[in-house]
N, C-alpha and C. Protein backbone atom coordinates (compact mmCIF):
# COMPACT_ATOMS: atom_id res chain seq x y z
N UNK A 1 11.65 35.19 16.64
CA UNK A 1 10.67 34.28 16.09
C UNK A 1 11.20 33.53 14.87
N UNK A 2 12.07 34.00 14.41
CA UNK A 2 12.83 33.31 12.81
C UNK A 2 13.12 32.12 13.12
N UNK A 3 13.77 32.20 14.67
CA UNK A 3 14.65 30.89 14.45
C UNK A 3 13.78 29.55 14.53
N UNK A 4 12.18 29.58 15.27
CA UNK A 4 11.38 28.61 15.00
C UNK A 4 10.59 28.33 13.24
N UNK A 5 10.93 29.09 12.82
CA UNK A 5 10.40 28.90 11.67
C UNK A 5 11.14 27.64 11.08
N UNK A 6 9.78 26.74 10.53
CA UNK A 6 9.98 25.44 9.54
C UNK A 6 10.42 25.40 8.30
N UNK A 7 11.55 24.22 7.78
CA UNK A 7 11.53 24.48 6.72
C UNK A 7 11.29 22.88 6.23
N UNK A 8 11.43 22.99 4.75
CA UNK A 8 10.75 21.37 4.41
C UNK A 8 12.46 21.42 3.85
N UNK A 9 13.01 19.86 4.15
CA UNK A 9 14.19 19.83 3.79
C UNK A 9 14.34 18.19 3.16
N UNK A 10 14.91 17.87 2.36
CA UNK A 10 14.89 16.86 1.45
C UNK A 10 16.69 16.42 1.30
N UNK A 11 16.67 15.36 1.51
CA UNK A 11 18.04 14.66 1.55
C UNK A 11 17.98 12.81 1.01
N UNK A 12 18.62 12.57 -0.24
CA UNK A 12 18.29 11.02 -0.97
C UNK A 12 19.48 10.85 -1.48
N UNK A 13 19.47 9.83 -2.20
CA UNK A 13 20.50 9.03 -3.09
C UNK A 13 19.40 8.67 -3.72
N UNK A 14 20.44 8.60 -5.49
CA UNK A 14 20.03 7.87 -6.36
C UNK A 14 20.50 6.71 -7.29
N UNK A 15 19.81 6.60 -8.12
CA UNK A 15 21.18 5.64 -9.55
C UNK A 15 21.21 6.59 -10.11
N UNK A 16 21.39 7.83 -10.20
CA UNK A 16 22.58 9.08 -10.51
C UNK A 16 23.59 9.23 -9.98
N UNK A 17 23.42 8.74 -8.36
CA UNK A 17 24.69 9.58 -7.76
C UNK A 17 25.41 8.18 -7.05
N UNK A 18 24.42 6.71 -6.77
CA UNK A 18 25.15 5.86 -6.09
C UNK A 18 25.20 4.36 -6.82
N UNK A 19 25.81 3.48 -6.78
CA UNK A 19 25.64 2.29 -7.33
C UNK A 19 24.70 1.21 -6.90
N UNK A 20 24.77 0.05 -7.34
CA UNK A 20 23.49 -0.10 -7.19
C UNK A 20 23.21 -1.01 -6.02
N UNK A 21 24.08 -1.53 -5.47
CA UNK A 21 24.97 -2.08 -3.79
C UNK A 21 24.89 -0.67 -2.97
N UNK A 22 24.93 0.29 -3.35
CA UNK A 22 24.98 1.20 -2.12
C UNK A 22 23.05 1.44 -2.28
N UNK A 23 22.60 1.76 -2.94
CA UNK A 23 21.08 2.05 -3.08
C UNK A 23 20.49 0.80 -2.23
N UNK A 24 20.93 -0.88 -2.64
CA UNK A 24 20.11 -1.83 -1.91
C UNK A 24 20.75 -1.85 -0.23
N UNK A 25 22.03 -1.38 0.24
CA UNK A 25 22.19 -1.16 1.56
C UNK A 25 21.27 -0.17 2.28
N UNK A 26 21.05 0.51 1.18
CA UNK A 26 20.46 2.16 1.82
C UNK A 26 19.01 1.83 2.17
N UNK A 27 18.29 1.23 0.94
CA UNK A 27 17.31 1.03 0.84
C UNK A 27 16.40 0.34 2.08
N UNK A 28 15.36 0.94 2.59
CA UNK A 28 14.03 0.14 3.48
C UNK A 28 13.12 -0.41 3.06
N UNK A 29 12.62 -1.46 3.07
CA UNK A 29 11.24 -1.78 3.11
C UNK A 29 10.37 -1.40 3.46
N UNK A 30 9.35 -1.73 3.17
CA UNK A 30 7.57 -0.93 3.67
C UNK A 30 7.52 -1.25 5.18
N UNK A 31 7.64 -2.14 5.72
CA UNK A 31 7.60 -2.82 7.02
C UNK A 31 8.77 -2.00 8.29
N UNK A 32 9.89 -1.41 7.56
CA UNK A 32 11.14 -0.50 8.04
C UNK A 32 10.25 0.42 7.87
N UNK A 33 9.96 1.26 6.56
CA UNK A 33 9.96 2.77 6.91
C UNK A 33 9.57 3.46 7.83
N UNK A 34 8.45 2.71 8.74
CA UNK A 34 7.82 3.00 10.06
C UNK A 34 8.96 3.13 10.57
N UNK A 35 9.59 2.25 10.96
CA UNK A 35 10.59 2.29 12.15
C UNK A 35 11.72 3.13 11.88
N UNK A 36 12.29 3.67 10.63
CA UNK A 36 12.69 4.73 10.63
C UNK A 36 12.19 6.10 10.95
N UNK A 37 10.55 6.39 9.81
CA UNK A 37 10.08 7.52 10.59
C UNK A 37 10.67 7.61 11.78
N UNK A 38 10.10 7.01 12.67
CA UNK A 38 9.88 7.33 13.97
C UNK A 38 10.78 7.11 14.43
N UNK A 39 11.56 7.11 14.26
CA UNK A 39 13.21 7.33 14.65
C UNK A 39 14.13 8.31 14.42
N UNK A 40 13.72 9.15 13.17
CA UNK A 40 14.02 10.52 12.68
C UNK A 40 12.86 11.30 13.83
N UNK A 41 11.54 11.35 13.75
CA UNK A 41 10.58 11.88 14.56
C UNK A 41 11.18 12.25 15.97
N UNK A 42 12.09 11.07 16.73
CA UNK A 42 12.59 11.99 17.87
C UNK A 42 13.30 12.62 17.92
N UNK A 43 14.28 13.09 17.28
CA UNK A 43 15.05 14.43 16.65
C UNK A 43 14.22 15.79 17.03
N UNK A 44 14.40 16.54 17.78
CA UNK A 44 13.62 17.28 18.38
C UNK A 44 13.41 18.65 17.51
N UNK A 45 14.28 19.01 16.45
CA UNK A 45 13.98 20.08 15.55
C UNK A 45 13.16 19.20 14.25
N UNK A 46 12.68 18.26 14.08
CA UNK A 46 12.10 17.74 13.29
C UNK A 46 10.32 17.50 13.87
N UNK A 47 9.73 17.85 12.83
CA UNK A 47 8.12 18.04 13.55
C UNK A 47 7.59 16.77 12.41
N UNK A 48 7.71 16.91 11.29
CA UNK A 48 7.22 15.58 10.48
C UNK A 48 8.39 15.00 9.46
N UNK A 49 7.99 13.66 8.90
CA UNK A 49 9.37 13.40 8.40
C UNK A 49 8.29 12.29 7.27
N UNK A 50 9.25 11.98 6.06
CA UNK A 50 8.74 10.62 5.31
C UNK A 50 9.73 10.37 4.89
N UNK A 51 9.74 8.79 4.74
CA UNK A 51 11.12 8.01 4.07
C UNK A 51 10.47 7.59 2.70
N UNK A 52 10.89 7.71 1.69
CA UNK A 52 10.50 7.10 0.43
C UNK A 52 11.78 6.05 0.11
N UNK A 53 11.18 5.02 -0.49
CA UNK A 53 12.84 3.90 -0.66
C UNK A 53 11.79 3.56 -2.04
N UNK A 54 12.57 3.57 -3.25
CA UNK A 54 12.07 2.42 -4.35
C UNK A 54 13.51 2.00 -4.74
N UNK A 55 13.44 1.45 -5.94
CA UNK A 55 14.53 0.35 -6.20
C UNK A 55 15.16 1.57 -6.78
N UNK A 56 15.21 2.44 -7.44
CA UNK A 56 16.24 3.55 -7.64
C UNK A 56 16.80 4.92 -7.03
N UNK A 57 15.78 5.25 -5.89
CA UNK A 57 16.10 5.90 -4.96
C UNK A 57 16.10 5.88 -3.66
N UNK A 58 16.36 6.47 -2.74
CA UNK A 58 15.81 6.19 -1.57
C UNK A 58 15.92 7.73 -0.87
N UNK A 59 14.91 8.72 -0.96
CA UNK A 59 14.90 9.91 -0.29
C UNK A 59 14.27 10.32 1.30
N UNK A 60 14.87 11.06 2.43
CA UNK A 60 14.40 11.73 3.18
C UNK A 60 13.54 12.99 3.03
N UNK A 61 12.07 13.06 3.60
CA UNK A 61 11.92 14.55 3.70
C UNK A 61 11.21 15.08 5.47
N UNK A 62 11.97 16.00 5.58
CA UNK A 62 11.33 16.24 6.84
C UNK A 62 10.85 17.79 6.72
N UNK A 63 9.97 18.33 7.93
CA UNK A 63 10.28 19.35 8.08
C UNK A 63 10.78 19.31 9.70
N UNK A 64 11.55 20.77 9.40
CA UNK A 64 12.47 21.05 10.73
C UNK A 64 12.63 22.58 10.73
N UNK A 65 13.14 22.99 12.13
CA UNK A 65 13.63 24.04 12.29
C UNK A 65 14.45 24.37 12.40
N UNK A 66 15.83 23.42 12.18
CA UNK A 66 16.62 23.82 11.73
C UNK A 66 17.85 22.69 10.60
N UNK A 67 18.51 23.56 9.98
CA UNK A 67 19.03 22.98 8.48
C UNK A 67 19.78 21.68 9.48
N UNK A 68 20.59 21.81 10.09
CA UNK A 68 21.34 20.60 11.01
C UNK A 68 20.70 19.43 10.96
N UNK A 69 19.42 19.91 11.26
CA UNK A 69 18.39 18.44 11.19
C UNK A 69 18.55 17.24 10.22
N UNK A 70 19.21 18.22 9.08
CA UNK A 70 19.28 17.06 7.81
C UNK A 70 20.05 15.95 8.64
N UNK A 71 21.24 16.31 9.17
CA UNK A 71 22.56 15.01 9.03
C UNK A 71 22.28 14.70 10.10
N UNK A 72 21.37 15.34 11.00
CA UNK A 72 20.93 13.88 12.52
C UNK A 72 19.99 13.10 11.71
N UNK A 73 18.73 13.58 10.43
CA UNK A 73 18.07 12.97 10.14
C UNK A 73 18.89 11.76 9.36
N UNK A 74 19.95 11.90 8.32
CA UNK A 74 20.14 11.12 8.04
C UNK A 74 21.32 10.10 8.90
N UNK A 75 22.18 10.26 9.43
CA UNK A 75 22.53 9.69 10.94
C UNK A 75 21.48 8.90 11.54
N UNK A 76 20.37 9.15 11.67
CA UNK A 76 19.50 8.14 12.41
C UNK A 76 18.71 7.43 11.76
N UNK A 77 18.80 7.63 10.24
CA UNK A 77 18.15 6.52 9.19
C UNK A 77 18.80 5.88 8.88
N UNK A 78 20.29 5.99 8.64
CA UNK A 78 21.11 5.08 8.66
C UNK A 78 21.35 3.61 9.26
N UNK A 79 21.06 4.30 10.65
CA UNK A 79 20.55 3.40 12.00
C UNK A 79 19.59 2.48 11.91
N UNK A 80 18.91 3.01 11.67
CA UNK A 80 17.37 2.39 11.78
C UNK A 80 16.62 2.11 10.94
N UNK A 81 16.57 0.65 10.64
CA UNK A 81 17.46 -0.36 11.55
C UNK A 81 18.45 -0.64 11.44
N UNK A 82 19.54 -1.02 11.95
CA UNK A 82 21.01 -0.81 11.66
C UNK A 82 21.28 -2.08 10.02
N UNK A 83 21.93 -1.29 9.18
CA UNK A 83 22.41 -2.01 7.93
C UNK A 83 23.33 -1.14 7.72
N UNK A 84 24.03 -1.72 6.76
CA UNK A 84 25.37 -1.11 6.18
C UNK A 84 25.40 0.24 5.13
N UNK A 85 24.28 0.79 6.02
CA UNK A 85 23.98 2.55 5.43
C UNK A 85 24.96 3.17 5.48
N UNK A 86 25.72 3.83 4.34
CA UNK A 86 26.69 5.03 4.61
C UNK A 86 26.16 6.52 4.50
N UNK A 87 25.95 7.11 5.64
CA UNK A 87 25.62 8.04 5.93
C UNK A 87 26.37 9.56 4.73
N UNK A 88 27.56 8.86 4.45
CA UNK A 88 28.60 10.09 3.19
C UNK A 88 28.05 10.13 2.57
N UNK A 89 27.12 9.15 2.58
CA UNK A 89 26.59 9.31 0.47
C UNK A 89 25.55 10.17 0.75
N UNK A 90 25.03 10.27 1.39
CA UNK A 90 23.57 11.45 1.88
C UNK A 90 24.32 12.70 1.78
N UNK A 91 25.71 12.57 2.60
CA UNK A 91 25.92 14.07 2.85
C UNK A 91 26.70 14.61 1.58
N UNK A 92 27.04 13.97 0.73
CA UNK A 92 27.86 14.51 -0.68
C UNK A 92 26.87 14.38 -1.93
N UNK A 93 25.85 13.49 -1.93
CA UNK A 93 24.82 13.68 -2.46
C UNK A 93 24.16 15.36 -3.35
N UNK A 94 23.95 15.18 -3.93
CA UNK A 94 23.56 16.96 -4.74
C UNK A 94 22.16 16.87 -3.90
N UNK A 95 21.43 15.91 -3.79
CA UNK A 95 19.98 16.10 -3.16
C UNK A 95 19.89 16.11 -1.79
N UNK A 96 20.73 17.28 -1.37
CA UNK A 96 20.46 17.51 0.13
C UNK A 96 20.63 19.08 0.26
N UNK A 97 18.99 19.32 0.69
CA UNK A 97 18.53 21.07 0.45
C UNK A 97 17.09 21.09 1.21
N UNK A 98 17.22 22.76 1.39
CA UNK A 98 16.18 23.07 1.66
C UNK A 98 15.31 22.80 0.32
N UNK A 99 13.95 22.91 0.57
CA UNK A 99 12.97 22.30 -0.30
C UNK A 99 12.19 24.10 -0.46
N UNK A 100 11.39 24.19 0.62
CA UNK A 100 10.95 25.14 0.91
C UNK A 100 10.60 26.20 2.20
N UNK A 101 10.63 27.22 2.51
CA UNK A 101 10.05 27.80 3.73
C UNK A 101 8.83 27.48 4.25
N UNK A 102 8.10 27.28 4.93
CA UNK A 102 7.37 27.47 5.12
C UNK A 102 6.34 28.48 5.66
């Protein structure tokens, strides 16, 4: 039964960790974040997800069942819609963790 257990997992960039050309590549609009959700959403260990983008950050949070989920989640936000997202900066990022158990 463990291995279905949810966890809330959180993965972003900031103007701590990225410049300010990589934050506006990264970055979505209100009109995108839909179409990202739901583009992380079919990721099948992912049950809910939110994209937050402001002008100094831009964070993932999902929950999932499993930790992997992070780098398909961010792999497919990258994507979607396709821009010149670098997916490294998510994964070397300090803000990519479990959040909590659920």
């Amino acid at each position: 039964m463990e291995e279905n257990r949810k966890n809330l997992y959180l993965a972003g960039i900031s103007h701590q960790c990225a410049d300010s050309q990589m934050l506006g590549q990264c970055g979505v609009s209100k009109d995108f974040t839909q179409i990202s959700e739901d583009a992380i959403l079919k990721i099948p260990e992912v049950s809910e997800t939110l994209v937050l983008s402001t002008c100094n950050r831009v964070e993932i949070y999902l929950v999932a069942t499993s930790q992997d989920a992070i780098s398909k989640a961010i792999d497919v936000f990258c994507k979607s819609p396709p821009r010149d997202c670098n997916a490294q900066e998510f994964e070397k990022s300090p803000t990519k963790k479990q959040v909590k158990m659920l």
